[in-house]
Protein backbone atom coordinates (compact mmCIF):
# COMPACT_ATOMS: atom_id res chain seq x y z
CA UNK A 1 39.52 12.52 7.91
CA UNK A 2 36.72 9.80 7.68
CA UNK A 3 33.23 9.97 8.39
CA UNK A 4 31.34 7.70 10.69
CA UNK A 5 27.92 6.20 11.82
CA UNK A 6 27.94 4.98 14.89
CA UNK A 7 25.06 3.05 16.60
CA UNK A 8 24.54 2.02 20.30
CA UNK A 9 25.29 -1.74 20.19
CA UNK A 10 27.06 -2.12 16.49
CA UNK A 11 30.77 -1.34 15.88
CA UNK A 12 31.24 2.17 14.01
CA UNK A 13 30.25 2.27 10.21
CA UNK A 14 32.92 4.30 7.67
CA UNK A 15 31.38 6.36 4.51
CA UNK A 16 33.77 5.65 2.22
CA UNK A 17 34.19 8.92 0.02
CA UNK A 18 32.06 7.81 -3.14
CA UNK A 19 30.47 5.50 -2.31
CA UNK A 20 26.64 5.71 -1.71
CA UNK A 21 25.16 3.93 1.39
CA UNK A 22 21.78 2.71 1.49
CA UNK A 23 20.51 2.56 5.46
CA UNK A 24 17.07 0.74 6.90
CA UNK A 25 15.88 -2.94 7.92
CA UNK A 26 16.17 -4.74 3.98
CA UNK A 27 18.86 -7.72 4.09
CA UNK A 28 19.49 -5.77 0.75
CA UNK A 29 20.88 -2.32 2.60
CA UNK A 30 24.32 -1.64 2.46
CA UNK A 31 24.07 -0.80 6.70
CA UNK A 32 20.80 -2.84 7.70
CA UNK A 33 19.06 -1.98 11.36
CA UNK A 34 16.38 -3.91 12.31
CA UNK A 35 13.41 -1.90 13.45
CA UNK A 36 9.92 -2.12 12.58
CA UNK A 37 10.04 1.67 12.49
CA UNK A 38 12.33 1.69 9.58
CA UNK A 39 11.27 1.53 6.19
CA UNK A 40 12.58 -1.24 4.02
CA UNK A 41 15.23 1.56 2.29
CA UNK A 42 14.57 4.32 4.69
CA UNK A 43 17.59 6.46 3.55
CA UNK A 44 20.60 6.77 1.67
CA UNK A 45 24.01 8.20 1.66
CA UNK A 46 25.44 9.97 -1.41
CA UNK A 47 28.64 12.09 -1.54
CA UNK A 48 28.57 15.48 -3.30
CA UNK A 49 31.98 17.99 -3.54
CA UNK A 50 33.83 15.36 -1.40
CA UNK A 51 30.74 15.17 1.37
CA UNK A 52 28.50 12.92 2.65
CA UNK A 53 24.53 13.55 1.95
CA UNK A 54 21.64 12.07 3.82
CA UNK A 55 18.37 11.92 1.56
CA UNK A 56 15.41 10.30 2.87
CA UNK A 57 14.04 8.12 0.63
CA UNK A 58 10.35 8.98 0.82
CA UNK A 59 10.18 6.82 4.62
CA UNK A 60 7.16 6.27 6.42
CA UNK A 61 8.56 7.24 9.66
CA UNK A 62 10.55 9.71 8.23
CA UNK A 63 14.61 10.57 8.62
CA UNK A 64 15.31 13.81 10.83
CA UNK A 65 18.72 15.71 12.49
CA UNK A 66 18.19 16.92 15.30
CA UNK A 67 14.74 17.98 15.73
CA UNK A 68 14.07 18.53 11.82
CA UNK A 69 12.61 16.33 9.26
CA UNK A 70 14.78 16.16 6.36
CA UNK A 71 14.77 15.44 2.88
CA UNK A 72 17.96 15.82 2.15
CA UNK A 73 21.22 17.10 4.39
CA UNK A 74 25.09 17.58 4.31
CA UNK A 75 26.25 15.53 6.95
CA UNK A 76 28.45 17.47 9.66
CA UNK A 77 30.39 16.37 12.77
CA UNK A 78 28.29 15.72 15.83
CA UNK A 79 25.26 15.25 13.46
CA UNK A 80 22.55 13.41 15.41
CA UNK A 81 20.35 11.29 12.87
CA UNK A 82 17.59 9.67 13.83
CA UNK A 83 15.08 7.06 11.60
CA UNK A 84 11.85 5.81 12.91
CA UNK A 85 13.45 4.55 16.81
CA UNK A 86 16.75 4.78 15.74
CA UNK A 87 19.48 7.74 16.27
CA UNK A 88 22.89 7.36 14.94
CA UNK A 89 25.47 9.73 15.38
CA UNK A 90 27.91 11.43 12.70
CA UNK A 91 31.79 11.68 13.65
CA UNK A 92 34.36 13.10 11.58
CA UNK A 93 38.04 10.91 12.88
CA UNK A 94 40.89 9.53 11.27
CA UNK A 95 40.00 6.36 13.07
CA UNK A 96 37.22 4.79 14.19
CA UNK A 97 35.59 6.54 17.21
CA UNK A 98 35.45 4.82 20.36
CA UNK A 99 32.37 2.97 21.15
CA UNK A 100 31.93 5.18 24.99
CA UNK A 101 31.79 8.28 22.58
CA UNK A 102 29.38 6.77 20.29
CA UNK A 103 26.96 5.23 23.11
CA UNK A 104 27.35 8.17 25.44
CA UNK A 105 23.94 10.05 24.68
CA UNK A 106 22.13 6.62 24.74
CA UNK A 107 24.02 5.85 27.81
CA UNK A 108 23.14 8.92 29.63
CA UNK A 109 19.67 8.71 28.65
CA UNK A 110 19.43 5.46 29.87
CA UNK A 111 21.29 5.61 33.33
CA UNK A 112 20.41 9.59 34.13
CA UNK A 113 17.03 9.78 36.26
CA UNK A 114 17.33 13.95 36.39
CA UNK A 115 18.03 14.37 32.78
CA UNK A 116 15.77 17.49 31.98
CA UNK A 117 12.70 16.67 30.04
CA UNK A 118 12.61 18.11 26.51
CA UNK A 119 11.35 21.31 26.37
CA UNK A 120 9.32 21.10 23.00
CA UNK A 121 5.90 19.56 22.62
CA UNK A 122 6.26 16.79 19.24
CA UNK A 123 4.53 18.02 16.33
CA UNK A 124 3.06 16.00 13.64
CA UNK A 125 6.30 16.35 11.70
CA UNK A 126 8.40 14.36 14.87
CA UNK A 127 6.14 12.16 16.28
CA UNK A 128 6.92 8.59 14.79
CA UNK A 129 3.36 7.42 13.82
CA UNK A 130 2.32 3.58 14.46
CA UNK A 131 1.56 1.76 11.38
CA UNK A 132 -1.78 0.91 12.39
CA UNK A 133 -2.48 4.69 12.31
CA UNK A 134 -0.94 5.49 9.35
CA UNK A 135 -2.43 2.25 8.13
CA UNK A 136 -6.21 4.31 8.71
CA UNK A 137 -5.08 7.19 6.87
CA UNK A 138 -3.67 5.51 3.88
CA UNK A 139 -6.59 3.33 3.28
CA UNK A 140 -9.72 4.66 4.56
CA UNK A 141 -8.49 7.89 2.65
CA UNK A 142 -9.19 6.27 -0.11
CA UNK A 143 -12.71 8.23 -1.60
CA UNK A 144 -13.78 5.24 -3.73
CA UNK A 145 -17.53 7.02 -4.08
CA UNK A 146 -16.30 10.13 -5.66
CA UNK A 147 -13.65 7.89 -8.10
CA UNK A 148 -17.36 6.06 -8.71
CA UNK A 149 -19.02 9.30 -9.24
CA UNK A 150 -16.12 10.53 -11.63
CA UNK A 151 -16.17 7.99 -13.89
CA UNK A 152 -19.73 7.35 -13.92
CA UNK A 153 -20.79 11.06 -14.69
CA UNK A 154 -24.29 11.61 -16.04
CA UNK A 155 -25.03 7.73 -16.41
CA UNK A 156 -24.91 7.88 -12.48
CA UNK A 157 -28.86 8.82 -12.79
CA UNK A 158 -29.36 5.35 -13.66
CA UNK A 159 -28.82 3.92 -9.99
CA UNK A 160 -31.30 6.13 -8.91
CA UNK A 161 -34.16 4.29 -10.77
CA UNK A 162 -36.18 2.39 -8.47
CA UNK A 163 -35.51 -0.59 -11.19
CA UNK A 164 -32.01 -0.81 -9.87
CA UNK A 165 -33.05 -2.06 -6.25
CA UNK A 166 -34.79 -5.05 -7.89
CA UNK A 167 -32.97 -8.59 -7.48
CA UNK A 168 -33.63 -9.61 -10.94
CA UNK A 169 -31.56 -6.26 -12.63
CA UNK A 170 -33.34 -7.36 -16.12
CA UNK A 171 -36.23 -4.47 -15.97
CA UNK A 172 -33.50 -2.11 -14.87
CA UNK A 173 -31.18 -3.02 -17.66
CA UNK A 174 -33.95 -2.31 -19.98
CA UNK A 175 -34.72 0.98 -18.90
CA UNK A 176 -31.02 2.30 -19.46
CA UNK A 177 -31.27 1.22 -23.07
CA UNK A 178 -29.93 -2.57 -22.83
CA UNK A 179 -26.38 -1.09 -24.02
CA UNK A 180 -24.68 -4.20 -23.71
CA UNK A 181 -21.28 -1.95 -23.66
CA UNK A 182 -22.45 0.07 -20.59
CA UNK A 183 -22.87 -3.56 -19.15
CA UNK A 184 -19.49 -4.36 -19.12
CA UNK A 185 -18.27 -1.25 -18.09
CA UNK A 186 -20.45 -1.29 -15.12
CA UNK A 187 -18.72 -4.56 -14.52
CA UNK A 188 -15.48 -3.07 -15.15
CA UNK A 189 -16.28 0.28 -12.90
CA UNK A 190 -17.69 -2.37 -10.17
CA UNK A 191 -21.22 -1.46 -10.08
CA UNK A 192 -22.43 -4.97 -10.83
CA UNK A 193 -20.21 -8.16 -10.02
CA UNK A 194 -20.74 -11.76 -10.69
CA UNK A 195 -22.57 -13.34 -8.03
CA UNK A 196 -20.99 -16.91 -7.61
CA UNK A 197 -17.02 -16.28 -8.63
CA UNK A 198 -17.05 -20.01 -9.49
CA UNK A 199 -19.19 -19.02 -12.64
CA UNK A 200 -17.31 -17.47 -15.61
CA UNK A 201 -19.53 -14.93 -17.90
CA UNK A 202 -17.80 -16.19 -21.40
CA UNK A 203 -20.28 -17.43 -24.00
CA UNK A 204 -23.14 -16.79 -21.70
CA UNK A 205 -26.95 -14.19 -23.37
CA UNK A 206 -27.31 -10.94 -23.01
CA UNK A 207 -30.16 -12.26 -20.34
CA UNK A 208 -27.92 -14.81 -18.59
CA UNK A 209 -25.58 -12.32 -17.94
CA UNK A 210 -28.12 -10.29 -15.78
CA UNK A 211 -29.32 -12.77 -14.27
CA UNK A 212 -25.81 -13.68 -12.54
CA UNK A 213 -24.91 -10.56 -11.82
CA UNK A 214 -26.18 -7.99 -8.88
CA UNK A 215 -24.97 -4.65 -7.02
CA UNK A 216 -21.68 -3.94 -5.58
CA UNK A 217 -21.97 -2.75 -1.84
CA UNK A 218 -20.61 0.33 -2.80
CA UNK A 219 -22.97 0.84 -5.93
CA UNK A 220 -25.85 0.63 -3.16
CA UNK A 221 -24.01 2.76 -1.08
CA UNK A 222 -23.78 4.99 -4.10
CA UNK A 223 -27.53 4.91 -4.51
CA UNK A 224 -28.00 6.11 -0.54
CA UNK A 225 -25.93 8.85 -1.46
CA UNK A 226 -28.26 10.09 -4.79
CA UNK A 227 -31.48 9.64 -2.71
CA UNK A 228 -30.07 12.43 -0.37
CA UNK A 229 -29.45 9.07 2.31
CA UNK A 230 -26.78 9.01 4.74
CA UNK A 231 -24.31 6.02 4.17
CA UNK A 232 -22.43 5.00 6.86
CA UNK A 233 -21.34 1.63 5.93
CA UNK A 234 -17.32 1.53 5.16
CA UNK A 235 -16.36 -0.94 2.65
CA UNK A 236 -13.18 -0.54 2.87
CA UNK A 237 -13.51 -1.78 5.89
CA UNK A 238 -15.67 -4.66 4.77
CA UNK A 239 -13.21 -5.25 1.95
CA UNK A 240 -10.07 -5.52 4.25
CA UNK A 241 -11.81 -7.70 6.38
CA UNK A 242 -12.66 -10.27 3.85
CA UNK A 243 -9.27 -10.31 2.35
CA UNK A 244 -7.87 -11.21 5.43
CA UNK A 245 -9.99 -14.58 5.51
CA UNK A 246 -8.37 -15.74 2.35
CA UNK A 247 -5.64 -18.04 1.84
CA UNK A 248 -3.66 -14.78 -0.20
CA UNK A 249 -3.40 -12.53 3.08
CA UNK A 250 -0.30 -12.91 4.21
CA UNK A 251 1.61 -13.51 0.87
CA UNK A 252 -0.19 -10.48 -0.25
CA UNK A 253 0.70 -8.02 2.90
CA UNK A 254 4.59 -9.85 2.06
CA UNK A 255 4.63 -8.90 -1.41
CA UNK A 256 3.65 -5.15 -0.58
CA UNK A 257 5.62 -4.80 2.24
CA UNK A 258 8.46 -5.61 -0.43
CA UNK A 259 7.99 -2.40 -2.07
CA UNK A 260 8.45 1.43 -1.06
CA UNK A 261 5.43 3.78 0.07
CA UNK A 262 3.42 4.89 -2.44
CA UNK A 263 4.96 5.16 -5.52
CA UNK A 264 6.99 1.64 -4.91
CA UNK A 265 3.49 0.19 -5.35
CA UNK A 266 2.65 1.49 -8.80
CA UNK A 267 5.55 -1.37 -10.11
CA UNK A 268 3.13 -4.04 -8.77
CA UNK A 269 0.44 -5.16 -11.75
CA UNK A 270 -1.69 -8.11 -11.60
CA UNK A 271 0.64 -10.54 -13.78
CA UNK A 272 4.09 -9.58 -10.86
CA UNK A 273 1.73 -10.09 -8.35
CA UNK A 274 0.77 -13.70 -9.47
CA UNK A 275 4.17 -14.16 -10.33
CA UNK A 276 5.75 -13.21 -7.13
CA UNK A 277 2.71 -15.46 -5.50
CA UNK A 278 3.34 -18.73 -7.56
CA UNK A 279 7.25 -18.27 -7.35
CA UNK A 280 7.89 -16.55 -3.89
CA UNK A 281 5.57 -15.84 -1.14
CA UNK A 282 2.92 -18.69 -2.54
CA UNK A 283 4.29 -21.26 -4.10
CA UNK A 284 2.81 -24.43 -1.89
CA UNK A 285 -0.55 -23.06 -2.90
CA UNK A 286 -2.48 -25.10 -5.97
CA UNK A 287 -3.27 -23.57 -9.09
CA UNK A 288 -6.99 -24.71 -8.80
CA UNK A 289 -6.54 -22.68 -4.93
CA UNK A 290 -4.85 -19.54 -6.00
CA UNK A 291 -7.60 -19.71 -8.98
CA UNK A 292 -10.41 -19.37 -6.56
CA UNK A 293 -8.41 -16.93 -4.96
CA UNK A 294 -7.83 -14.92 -7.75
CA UNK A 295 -11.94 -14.84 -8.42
CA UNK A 296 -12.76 -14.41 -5.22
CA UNK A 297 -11.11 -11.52 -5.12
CA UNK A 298 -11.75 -10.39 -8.65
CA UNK A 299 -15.41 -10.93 -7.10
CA UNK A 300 -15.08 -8.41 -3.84
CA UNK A 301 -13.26 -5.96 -6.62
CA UNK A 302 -9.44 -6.18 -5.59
CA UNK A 303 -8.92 -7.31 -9.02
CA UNK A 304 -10.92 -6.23 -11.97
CA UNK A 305 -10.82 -6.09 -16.36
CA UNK A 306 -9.09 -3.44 -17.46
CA UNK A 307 -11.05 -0.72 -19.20
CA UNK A 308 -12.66 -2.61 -22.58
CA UNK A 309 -12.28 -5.68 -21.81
CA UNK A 310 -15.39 -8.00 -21.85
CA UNK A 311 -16.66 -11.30 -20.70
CA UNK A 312 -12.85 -12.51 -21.55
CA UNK A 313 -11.97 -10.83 -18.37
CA UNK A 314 -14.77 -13.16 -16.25
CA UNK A 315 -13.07 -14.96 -15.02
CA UNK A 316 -9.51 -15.39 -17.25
CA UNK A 317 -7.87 -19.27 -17.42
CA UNK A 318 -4.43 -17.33 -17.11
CA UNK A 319 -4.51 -14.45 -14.51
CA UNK A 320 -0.90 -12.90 -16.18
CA UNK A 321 -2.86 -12.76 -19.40
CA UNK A 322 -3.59 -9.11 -19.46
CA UNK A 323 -7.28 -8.82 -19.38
CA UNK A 324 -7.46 -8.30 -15.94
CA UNK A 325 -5.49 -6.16 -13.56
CA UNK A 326 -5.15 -4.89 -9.98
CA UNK A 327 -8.14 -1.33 -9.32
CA UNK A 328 -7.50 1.16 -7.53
CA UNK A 329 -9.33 -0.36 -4.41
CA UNK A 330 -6.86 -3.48 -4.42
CA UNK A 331 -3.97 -1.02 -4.97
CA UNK A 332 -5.13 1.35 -1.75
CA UNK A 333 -5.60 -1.93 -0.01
CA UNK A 334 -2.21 -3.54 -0.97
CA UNK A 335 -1.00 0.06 0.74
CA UNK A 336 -2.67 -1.01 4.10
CA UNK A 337 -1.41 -4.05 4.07
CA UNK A 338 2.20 -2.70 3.74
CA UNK A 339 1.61 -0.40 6.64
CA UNK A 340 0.56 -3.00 8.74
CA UNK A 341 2.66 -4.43 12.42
């Protein structure tokens, strides 16, 4: 006896004993559905003791039988599967099963007016979310204040010196010491940035430095917070809006949308990313254009030095180099750009 998916619309699909199946809307997949439910590899297929198992493979949308979320199941006859807006239906047959028996739920759903109405009231677990909600959650989930406030420990007393709301930062550098270190890791941590991104910082004084530098949004956010000031001002928000008016939006949203929820992400570094811009979703954009790019958003900190790094890292002739990388702000936003319709 065989086992079957079957589909409304598609001819029946055969699990062939051994060999694993992976199911959602990548031209990769071994059985590929188009839905803009489905995750790119929503869930897979893998035989155990001569049976077929369903895992879900960590889904946005999620995979459930029947009326449960799964994360993994032995697949029986009669099994009704369902993934983001799609339900597929498990049939045990020594042929394939006719297409009326594999449509007939659909078919009855579709043509029967007095059906009964479900009697259960979705719950969080099997409601299939939009991705513009889930897109809200990811992101603006994102506590970028208390990473600030983590890293920043007992030095964060030093945004709440009056010094700190001056344009010119000079007399407020002085008063914390001028520790040129502490200046580059307040570069680094994205407390100060570079005011014009067409500037680089190499070779530049001490004094120069200062000068062409000024608070982050969310370092003066940071000070509302120490002076016992509400902030209401999301810059996430504020971020995701101006990455959308670059020339990197949509080959950025393409090259996260290429990789799995969550974890899938932690692949992507800042030398793949230019890669996979230069060589796949980019590649009609200059080098001077994805430069500017690359420092304007190294600028609204979607790209930053990695911890140590110095004026090398403002802003680097080659991007892949290693002195700079993607924070944690670019990787939360990459996330909401992946969720996105």
């Amino acid at each position: 006896m065989a086992y079957w998916l079957t589909v409304r619309g598609s001819p029946p699909f055969e699990l062939r004993e051994g060999v694993d199946v992976t199911i959602g809307r990548g031209q990769s997949c071994d059985l590929c559905l188009y839905s803009s439910m489905l995750s790119r590899e929503h869930a897979r297929v893998r035989w155990e003791n001569g049976r077929p198992v369903l895992f879900d493979l960590e889904s946005l949308n999620g995979t459930f039988v029947g009326l449960d979320r799964i994360a993994r199941h032995s697949l029986r006859d009669g099994d009704v599967v369902r993934l983001g807006d799609i339900t597929l239906l498990v049939r045990v047959s020594d042929g394939p099963p006719a297409a009326a028996a594999s449509e007939q739920a659909s078919r009855d759903e579709d043509t029967n007016p007095a059906a009964p109405a479900p009697e259960f009231e979705p719950t969080n677990e099997t409601r299939i979310y939009s991705r513009t909600a889930v897109l809200h959650q990811k992101v603006f989930e994102y506590d970028e204040i208390g990473w600030l406030r983590q890293r920043l420990g007992p030095r964060e007393e030093l945004l709440g010196l009056p010094s700190a709301g001056a344009d010119d930062l000079a007399a407020w550098f002085r008063e914390a010491g001028r520790d040129e270190a502490l200046l580059w890791e307040l570069l680094q941590l994205g407390i100060l940035r570079p005011i014009d991104a067409r500037r680089g910082l190499r070779g530049l004084p001490l004094d120069e430095v200062l000068r062409g530098c000024a608070l982050t949004k969310r370092a003066e956010k940071l000070r509302l917070q120490l002076s016992g000031q509400r902030a209401i001002w999301n810059e996430m928000a504020a971020l995701r809006y101006q990455v959308r008016q670059g020339k990197l939006f949509k080959p950025l949203r393409m090259i996260a949308r290429a990789y799995r929820p969550g974890r899938g992400l932690a692949e992507v570094d800042l030398a793949r990313m230019v890669y996979e811009l230069t060589s796949i979703y980019a590649p009609d954009v200059s080098r001077a254009a994805l430069d500017a790019e690359l420092r304007r958003l190294q600028a609204l900190g979607f790209v930053g030095p990695r911890p140590g790094a110095r004026a090398e890292a403002w802003f680097p002739d080659d991007w892949s180099g290693g002195a700079c990388d993607l924070t944690p702000r670019g990787r939360a936003m990459l996330e909401g750009f992946r969720l996105e319709e």
